[in-house]
C-alpha atoms as a PDB file:
ATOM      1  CA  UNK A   1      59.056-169.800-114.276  1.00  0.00           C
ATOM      2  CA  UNK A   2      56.914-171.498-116.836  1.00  0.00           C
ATOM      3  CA  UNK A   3      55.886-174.625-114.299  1.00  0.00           C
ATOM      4  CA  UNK A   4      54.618-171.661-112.192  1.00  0.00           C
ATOM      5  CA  UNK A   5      52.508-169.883-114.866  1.00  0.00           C
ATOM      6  CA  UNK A   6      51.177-173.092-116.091  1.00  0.00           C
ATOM      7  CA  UNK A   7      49.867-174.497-112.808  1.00  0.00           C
ATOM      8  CA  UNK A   8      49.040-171.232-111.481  1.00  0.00           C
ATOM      9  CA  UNK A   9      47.176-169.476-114.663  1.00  0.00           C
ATOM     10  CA  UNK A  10      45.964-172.812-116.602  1.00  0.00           C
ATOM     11  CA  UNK A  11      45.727-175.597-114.243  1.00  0.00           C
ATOM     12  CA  UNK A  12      44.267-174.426-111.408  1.00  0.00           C
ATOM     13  CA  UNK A  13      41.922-171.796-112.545  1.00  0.00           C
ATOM     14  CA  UNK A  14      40.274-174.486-114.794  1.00  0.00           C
ATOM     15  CA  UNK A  15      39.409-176.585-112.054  1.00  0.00           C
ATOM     16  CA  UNK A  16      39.212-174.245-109.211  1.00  0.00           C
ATOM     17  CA  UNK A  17      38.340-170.641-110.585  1.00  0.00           C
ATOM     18  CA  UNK A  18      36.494-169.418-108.184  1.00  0.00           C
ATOM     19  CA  UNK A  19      37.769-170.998-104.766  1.00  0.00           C
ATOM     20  CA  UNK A  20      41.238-169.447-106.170  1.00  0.00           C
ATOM     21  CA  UNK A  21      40.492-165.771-105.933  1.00  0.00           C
ATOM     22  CA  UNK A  22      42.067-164.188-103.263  1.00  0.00           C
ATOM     23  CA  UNK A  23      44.013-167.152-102.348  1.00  0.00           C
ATOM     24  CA  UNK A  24      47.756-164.976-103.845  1.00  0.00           C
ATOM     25  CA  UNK A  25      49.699-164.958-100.910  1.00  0.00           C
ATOM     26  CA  UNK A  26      48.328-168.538 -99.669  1.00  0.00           C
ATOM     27  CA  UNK A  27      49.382-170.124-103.519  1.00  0.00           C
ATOM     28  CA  UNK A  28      52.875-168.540-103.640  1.00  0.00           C
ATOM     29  CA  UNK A  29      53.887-169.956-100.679  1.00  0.00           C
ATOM     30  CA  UNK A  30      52.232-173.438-101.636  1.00  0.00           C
ATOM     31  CA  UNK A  31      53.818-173.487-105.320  1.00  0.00           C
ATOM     32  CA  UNK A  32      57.142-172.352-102.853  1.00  0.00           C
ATOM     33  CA  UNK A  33      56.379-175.382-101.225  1.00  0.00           C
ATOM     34  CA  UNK A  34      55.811-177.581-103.797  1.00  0.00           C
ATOM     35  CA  UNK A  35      58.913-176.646-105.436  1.00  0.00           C
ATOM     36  CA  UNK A  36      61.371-177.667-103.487  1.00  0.00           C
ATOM     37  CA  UNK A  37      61.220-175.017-100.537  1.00  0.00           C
ATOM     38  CA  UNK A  38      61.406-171.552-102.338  1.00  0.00           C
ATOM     39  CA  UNK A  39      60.215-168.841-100.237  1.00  0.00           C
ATOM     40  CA  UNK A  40      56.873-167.230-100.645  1.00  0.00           C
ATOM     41  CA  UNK A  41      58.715-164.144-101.480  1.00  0.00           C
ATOM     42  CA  UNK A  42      60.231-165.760-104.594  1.00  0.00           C
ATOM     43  CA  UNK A  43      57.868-167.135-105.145  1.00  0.00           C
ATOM     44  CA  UNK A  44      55.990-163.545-105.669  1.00  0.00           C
ATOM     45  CA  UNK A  45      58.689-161.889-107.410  1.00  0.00           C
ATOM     46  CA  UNK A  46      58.849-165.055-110.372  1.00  0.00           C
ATOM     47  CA  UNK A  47      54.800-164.391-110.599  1.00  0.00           C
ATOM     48  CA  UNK A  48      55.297-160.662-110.814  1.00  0.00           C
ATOM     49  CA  UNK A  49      57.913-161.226-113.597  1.00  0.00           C
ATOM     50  CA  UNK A  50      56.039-163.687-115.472  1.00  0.00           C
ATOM     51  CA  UNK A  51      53.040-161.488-115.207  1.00  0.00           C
ATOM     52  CA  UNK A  52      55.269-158.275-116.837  1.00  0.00           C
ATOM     53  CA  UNK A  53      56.508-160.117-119.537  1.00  0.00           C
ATOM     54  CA  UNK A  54      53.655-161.459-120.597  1.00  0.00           C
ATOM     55  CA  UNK A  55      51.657-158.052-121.064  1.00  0.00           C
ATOM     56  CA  UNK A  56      54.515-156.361-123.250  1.00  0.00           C
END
């Protein structure tokens, strides 16, 4: 979960900001990709997760 919110809120975004934007459904299934064949839909659901706990 982290690897995913660090490329995917820190790493990216500070190189590639705005080509990024509206990319969601394209990265999850490349960060699936990239690790080791997760589906897109995990993928989503780990982002969606991260993305709660981080605004409590």
């Amino acid at each position: 979960m982290m690897e995913l919110h660090f490329y995917r809120h820190i790493v990216l975004p500070s190189r590639y900001a705005d080509q990024i934007r509206g990319y969601v459904e394209f990265l999850d299934e490349k960060f699936g990709e990239f690790l080791g064949g997760v589906s897109s839909d995990s993928i989503k659901k780990i982002r969606l997760a991260c993305n709660r706990r981080l605004q409590k």
